[in-house]
C-alpha atoms as a PDB file:
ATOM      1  CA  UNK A   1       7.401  26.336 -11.613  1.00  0.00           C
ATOM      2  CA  UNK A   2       8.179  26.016  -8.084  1.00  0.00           C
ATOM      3  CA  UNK A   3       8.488  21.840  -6.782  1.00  0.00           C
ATOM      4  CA  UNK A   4       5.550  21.721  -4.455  1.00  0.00           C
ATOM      5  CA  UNK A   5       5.945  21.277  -0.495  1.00  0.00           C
ATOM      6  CA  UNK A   6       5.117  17.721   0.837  1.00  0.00           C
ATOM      7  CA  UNK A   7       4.212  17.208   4.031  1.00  0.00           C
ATOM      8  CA  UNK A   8       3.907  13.324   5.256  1.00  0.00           C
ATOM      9  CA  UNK A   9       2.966  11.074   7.964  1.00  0.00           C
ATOM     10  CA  UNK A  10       3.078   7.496   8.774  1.00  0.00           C
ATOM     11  CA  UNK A  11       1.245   5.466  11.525  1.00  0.00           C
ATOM     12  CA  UNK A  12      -0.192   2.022  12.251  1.00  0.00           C
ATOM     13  CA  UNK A  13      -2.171  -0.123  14.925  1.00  0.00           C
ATOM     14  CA  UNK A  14      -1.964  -3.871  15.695  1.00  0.00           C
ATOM     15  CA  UNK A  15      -5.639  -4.202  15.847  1.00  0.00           C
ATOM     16  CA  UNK A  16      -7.789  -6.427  17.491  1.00  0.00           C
ATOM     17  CA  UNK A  17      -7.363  -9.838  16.027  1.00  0.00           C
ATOM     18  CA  UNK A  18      -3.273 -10.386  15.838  1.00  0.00           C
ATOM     19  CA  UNK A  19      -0.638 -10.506  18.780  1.00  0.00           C
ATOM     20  CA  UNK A  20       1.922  -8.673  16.105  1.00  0.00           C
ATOM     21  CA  UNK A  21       1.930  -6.593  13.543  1.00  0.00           C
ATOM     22  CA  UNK A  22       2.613  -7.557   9.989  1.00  0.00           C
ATOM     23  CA  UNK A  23       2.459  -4.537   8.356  1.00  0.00           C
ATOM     24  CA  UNK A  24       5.724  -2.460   7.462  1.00  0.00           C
ATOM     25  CA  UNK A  25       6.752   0.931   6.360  1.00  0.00           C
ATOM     26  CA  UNK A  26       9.518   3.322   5.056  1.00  0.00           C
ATOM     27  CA  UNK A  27       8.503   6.850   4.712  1.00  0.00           C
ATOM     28  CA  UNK A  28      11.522   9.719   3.806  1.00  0.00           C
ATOM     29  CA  UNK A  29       9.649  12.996   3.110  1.00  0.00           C
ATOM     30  CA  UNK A  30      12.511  14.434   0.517  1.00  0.00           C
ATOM     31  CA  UNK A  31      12.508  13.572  -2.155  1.00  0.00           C
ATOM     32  CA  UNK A  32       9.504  11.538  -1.702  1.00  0.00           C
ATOM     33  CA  UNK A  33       9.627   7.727  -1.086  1.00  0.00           C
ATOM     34  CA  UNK A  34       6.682   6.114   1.006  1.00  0.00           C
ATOM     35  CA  UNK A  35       6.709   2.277   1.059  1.00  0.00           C
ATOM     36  CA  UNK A  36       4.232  -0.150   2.523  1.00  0.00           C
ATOM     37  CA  UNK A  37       4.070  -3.753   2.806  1.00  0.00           C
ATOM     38  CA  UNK A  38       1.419  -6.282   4.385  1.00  0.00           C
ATOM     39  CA  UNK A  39       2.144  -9.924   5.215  1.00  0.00           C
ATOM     40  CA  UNK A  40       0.501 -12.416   4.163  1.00  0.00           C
ATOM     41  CA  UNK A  41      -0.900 -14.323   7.212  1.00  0.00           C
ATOM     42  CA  UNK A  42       0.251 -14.346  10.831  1.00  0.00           C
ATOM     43  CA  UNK A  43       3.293 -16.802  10.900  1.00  0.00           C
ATOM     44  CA  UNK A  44       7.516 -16.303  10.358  1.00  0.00           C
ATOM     45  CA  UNK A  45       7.130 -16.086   6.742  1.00  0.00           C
ATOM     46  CA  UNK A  46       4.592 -12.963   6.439  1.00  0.00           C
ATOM     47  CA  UNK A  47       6.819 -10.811   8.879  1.00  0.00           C
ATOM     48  CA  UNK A  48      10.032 -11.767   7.277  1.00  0.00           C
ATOM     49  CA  UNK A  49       8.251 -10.947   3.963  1.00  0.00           C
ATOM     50  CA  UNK A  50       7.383  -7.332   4.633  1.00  0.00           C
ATOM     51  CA  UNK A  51      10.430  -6.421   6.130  1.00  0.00           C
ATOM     52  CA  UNK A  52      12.565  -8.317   3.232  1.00  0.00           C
ATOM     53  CA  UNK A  53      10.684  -6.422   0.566  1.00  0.00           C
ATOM     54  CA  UNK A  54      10.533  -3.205   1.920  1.00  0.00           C
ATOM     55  CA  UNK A  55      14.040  -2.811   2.441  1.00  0.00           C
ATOM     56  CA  UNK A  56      15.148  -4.273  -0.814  1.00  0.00           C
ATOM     57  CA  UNK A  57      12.551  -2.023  -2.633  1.00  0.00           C
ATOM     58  CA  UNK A  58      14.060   1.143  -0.780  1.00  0.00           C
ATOM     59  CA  UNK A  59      17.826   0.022  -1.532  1.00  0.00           C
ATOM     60  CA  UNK A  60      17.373   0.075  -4.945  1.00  0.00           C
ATOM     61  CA  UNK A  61      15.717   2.920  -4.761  1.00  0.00           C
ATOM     62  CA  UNK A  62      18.630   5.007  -2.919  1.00  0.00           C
ATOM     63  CA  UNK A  63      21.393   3.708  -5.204  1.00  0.00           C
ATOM     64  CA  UNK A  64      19.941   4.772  -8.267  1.00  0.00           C
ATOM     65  CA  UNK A  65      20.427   8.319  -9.611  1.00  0.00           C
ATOM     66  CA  UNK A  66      16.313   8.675 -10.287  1.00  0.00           C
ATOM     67  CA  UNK A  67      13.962   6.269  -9.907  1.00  0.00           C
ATOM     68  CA  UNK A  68      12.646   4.553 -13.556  1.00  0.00           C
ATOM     69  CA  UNK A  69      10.234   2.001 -14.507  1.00  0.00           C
ATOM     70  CA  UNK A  70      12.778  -0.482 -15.387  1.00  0.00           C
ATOM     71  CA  UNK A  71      14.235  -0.289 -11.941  1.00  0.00           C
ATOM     72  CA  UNK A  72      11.316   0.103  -9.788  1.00  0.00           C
ATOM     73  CA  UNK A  73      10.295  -3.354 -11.563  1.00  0.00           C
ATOM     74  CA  UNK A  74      13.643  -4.587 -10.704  1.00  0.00           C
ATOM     75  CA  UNK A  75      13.824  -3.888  -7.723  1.00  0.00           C
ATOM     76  CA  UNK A  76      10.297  -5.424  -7.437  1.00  0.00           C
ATOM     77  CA  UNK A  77      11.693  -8.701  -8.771  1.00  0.00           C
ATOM     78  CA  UNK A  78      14.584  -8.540  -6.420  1.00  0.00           C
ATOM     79  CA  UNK A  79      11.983  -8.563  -3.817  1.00  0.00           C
ATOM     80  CA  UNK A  80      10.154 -11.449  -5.667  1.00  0.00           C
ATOM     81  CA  UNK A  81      13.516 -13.662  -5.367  1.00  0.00           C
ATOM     82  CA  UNK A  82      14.615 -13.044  -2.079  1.00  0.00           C
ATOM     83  CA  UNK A  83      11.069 -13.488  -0.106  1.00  0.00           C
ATOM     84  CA  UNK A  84      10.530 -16.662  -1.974  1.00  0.00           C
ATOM     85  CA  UNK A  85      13.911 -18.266  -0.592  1.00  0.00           C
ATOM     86  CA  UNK A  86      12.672 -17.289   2.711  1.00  0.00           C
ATOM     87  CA  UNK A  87       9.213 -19.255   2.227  1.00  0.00           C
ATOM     88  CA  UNK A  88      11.763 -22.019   0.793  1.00  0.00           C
ATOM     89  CA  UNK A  89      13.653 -22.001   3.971  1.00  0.00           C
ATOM     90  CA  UNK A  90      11.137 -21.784   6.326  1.00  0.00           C
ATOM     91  CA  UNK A  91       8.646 -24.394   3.996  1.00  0.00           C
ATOM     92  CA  UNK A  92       5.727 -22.181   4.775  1.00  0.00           C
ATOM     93  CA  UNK A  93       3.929 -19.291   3.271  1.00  0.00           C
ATOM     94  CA  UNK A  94       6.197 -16.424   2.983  1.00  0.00           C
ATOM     95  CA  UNK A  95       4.528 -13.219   1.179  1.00  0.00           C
ATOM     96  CA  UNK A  96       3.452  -9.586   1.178  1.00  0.00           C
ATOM     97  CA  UNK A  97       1.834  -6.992  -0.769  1.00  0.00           C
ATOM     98  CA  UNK A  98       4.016  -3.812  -1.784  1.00  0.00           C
ATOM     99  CA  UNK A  99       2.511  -0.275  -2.558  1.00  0.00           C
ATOM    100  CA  UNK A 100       5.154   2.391  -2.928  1.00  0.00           C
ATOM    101  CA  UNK A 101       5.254   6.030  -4.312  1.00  0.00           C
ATOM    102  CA  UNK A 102       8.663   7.524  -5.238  1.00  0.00           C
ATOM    103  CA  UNK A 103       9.323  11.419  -6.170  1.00  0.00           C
ATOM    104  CA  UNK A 104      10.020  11.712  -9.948  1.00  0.00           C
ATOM    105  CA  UNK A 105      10.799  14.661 -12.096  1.00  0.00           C
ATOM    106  CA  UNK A 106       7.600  15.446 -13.418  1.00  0.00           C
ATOM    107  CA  UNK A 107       5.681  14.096 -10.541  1.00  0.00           C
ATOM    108  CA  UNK A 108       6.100  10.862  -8.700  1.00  0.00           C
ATOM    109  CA  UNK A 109       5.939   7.046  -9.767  1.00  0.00           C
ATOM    110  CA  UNK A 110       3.496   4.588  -8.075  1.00  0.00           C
ATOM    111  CA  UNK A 111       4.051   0.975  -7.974  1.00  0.00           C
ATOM    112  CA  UNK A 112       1.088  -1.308  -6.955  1.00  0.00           C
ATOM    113  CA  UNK A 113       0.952  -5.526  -6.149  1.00  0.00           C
ATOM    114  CA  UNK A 114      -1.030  -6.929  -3.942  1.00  0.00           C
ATOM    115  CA  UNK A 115      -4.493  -5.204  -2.437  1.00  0.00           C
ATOM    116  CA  UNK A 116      -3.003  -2.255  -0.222  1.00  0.00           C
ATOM    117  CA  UNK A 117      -3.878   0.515  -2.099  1.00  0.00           C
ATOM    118  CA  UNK A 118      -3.648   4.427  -2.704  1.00  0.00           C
ATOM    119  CA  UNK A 119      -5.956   7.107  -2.986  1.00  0.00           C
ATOM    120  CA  UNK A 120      -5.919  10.756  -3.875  1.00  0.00           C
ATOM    121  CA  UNK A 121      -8.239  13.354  -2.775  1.00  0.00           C
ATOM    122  CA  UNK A 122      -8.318  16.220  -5.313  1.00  0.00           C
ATOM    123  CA  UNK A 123     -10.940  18.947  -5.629  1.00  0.00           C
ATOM    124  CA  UNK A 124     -13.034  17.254  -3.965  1.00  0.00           C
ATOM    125  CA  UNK A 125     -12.787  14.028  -5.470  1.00  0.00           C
ATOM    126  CA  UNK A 126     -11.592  10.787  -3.712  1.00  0.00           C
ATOM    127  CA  UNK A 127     -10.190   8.354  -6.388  1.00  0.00           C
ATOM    128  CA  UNK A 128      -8.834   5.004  -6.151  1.00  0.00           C
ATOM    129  CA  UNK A 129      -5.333   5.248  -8.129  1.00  0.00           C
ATOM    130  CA  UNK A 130      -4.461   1.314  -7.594  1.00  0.00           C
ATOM    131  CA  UNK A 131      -6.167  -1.777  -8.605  1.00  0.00           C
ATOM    132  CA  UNK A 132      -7.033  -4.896  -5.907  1.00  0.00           C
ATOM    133  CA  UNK A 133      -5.104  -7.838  -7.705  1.00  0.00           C
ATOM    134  CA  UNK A 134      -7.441  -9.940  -6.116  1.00  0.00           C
ATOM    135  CA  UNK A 135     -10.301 -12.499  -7.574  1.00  0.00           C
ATOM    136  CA  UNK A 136     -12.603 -10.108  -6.084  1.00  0.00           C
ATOM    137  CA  UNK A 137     -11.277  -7.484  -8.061  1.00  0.00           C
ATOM    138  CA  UNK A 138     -11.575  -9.484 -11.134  1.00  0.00           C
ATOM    139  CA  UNK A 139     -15.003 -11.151 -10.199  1.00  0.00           C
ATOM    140  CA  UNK A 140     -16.483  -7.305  -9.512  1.00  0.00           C
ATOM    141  CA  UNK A 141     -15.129  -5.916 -12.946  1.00  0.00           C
ATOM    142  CA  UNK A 142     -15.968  -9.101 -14.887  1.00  0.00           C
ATOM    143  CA  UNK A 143     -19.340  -9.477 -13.497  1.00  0.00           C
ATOM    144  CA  UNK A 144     -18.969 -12.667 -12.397  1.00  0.00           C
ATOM    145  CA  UNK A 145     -20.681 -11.406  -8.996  1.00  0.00           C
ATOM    146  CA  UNK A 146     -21.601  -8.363  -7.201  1.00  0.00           C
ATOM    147  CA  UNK A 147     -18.993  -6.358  -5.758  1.00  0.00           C
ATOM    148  CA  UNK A 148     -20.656  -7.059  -2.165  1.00  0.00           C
ATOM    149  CA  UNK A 149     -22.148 -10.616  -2.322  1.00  0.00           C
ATOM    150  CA  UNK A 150     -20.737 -13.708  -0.555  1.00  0.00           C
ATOM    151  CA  UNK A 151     -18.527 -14.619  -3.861  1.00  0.00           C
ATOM    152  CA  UNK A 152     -16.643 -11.697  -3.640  1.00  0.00           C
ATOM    153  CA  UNK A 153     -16.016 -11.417   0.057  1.00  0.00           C
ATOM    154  CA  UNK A 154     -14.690 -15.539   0.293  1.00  0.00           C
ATOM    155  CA  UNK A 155     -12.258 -13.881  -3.600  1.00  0.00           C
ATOM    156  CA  UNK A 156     -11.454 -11.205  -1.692  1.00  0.00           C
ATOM    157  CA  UNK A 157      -8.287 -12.794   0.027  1.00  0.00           C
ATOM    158  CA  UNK A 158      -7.556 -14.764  -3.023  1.00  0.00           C
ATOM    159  CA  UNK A 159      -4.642 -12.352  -4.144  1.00  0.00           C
ATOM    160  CA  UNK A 160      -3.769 -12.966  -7.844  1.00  0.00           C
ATOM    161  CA  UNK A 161      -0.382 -10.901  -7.380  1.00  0.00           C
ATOM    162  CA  UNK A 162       1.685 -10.363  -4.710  1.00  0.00           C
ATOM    163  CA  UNK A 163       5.485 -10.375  -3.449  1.00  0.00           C
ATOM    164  CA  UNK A 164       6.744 -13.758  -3.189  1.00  0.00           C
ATOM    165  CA  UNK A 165       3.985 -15.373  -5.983  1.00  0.00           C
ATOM    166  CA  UNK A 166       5.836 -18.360  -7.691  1.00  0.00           C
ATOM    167  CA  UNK A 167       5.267 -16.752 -10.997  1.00  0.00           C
ATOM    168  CA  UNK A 168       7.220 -13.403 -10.051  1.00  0.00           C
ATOM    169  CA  UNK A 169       4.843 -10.793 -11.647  1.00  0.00           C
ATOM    170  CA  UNK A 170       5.044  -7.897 -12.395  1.00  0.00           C
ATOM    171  CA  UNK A 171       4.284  -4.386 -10.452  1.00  0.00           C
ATOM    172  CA  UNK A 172       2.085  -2.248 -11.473  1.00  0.00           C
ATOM    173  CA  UNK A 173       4.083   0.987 -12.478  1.00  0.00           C
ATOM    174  CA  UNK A 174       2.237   4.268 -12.621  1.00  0.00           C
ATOM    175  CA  UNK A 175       3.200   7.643 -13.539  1.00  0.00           C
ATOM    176  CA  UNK A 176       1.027  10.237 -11.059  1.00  0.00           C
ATOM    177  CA  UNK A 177       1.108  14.275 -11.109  1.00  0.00           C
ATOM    178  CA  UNK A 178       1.282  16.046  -8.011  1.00  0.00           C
ATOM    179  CA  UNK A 179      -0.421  19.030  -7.446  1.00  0.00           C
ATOM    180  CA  UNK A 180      -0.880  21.634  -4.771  1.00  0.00           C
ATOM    181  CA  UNK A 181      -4.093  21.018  -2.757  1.00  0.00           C
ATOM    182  CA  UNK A 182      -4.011  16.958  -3.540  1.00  0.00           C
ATOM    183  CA  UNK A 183      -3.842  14.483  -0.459  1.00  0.00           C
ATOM    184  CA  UNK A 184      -2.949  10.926  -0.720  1.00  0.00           C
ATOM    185  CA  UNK A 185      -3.576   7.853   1.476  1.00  0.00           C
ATOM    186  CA  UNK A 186      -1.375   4.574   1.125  1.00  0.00           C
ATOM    187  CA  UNK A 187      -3.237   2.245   3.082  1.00  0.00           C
ATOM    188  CA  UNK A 188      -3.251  -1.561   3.821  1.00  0.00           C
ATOM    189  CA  UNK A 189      -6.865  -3.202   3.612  1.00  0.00           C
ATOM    190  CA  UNK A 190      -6.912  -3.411   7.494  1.00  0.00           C
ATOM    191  CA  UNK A 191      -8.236   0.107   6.863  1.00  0.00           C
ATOM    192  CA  UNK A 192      -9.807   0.368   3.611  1.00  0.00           C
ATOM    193  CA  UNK A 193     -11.681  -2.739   4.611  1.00  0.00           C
ATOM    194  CA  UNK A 194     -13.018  -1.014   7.781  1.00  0.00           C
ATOM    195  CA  UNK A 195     -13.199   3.014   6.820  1.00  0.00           C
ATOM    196  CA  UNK A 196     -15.550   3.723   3.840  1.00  0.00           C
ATOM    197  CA  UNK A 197     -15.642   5.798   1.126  1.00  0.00           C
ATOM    198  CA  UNK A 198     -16.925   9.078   3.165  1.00  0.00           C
ATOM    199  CA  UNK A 199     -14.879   8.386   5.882  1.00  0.00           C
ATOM    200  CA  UNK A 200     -11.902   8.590   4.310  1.00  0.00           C
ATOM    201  CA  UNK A 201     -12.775  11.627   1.897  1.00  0.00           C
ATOM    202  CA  UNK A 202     -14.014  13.195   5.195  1.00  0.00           C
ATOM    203  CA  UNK A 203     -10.565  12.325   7.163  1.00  0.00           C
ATOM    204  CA  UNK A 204      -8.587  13.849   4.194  1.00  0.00           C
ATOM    205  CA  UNK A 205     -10.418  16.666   3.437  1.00  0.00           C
ATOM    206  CA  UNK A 206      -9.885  18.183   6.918  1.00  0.00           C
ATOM    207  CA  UNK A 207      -7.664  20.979   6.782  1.00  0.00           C
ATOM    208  CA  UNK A 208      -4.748  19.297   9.247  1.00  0.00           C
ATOM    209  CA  UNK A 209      -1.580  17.852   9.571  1.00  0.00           C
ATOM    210  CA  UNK A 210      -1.003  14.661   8.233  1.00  0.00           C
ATOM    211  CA  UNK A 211      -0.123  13.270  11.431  1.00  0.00           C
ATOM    212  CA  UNK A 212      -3.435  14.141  13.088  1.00  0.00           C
ATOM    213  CA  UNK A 213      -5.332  12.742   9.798  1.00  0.00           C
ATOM    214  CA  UNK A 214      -3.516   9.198  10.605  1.00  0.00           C
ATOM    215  CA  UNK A 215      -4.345   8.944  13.599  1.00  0.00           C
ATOM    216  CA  UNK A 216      -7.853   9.626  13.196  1.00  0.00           C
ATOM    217  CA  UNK A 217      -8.006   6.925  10.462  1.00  0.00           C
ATOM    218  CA  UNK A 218      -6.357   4.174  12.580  1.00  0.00           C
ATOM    219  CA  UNK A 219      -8.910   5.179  15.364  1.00  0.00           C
ATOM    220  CA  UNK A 220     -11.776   5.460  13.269  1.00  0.00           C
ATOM    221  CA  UNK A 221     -10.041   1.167  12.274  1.00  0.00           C
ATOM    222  CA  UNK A 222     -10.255   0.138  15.386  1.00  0.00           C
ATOM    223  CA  UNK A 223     -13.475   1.239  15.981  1.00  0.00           C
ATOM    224  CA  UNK A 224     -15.055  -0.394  13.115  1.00  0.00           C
ATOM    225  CA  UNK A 225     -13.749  -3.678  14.817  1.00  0.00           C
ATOM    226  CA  UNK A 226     -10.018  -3.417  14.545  1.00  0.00           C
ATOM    227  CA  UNK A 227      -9.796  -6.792  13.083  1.00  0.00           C
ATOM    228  CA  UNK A 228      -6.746  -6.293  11.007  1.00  0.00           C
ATOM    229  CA  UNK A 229      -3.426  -4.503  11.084  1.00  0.00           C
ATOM    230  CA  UNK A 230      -4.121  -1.101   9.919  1.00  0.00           C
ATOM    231  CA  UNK A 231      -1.314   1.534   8.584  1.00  0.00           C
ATOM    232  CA  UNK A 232      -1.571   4.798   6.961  1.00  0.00           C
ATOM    233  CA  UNK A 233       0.657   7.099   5.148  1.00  0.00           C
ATOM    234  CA  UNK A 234      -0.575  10.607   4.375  1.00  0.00           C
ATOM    235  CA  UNK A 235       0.894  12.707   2.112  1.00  0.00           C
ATOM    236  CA  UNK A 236      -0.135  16.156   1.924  1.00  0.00           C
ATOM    237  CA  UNK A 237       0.379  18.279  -1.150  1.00  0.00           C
ATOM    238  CA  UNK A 238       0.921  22.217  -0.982  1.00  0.00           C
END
């Protein structure tokens, strides 16, 4: 069976509400490795924490032979240790999400903490392959409110895991298929927050590069208020 061709894009917009942007990426179309971090915030700490975990996350990544759970956890960790001296040093809140997907054998591997989050479109179908590790999250599944009540949106910034977290924990570490015809969308919440369900199935389903499918996601952001950083990588599938 032939390895199918990728296709990728990356792209991001300050927004509305900050004077920088906290979001970070690393995108390298072959093999595959698409990383994304938020910060946490607006201060020193959440734009030394993106850029700290990102690039440890995509060392590790080069200087091992394939990518493997193990590692991709380690490298995680690594992340975990060196953005939490940083908030030590700086004695303020330094911390990030990190959503990555990294070409595998049989597929790729996705590796999820924090609320930025990845979808795939596939036949039609827009799923949600990552989890929010947020009290919302929990609150919605658990039924301890609804999903769109007042509780959840004051939980929904209450992240439960994320890069720099005192307790250090753990990724989640996924293995996904790839298959021609599937499109995938890392995003940070400054879009998922602001571009609903249809309007990202629609954006995704178009039959266009993945360049033009960013940037009509980070427009179709900033017109819903712009009131976050918002990045997108695309990855198309063929």
């Amino acid at each position: 069976m032939r390895s199918p061709l990728i296709d990728v894009a990356a792209g991001s917009d300050i927004g509305k509400r900050y004077s920088a942007n906290f979001d970070v990426t690393y995108l390298r179309e072959r093999p595959l490795l698409a990383v994304l971090a938020d910060g946490m915030g607006d201060g020193p700490g959440s734009a030394a924490a993106g850029r700290t975990a990102v690039d440890i996350f995509v060392d590790y990544v080069m200087r091992a032979p394939e990518p493997t759970p193990d590692m991709l956890r380690a490298a995680v960790a690594a992340a975990h240790d060196q953005v939490s001296r940083i908030g030590h040093e700086l004695q303020s809140l330094a911390g990030c999400t990190l959503t990555a997907m990294a070409a595998a054998p049989q597929g790729c591997w996705l590796v999820q903490i924090g609320d930025s989050r990845v979808y795939r479109l596939r036949a039609g179908l827009l799923e949600l392959l990552t989890t929010d590790h947020t009290m919302a999250w929990l609150g919605a599944v658990h039924g301890w409110y609804p999903f769109d009540s007042a509780q959840a949106a004051s939980a929904r910034y209450q992240l439960t895991r994320y890069i720099g977290h005192g307790g250090a924990p753990e990724p989640d570490v996924l293995s996904v298929t790839m298959r021609p015809g599937d499109r995938y969308l890392m995003c940070t919440d400054g879009v998922s927050d602001q571009v609903d369900y249809d309007g990202l199935r629609t954006f995704l389903g178009r039959d266009t590069r993945p360049q033009s499918v960013v940037s009509d996601i980070l427009t179709a952001s900033d017109t819903a208020g712009g009131s976050d950083n918002a990045t997108a990588i695309v990855i198309r599938v063929d």
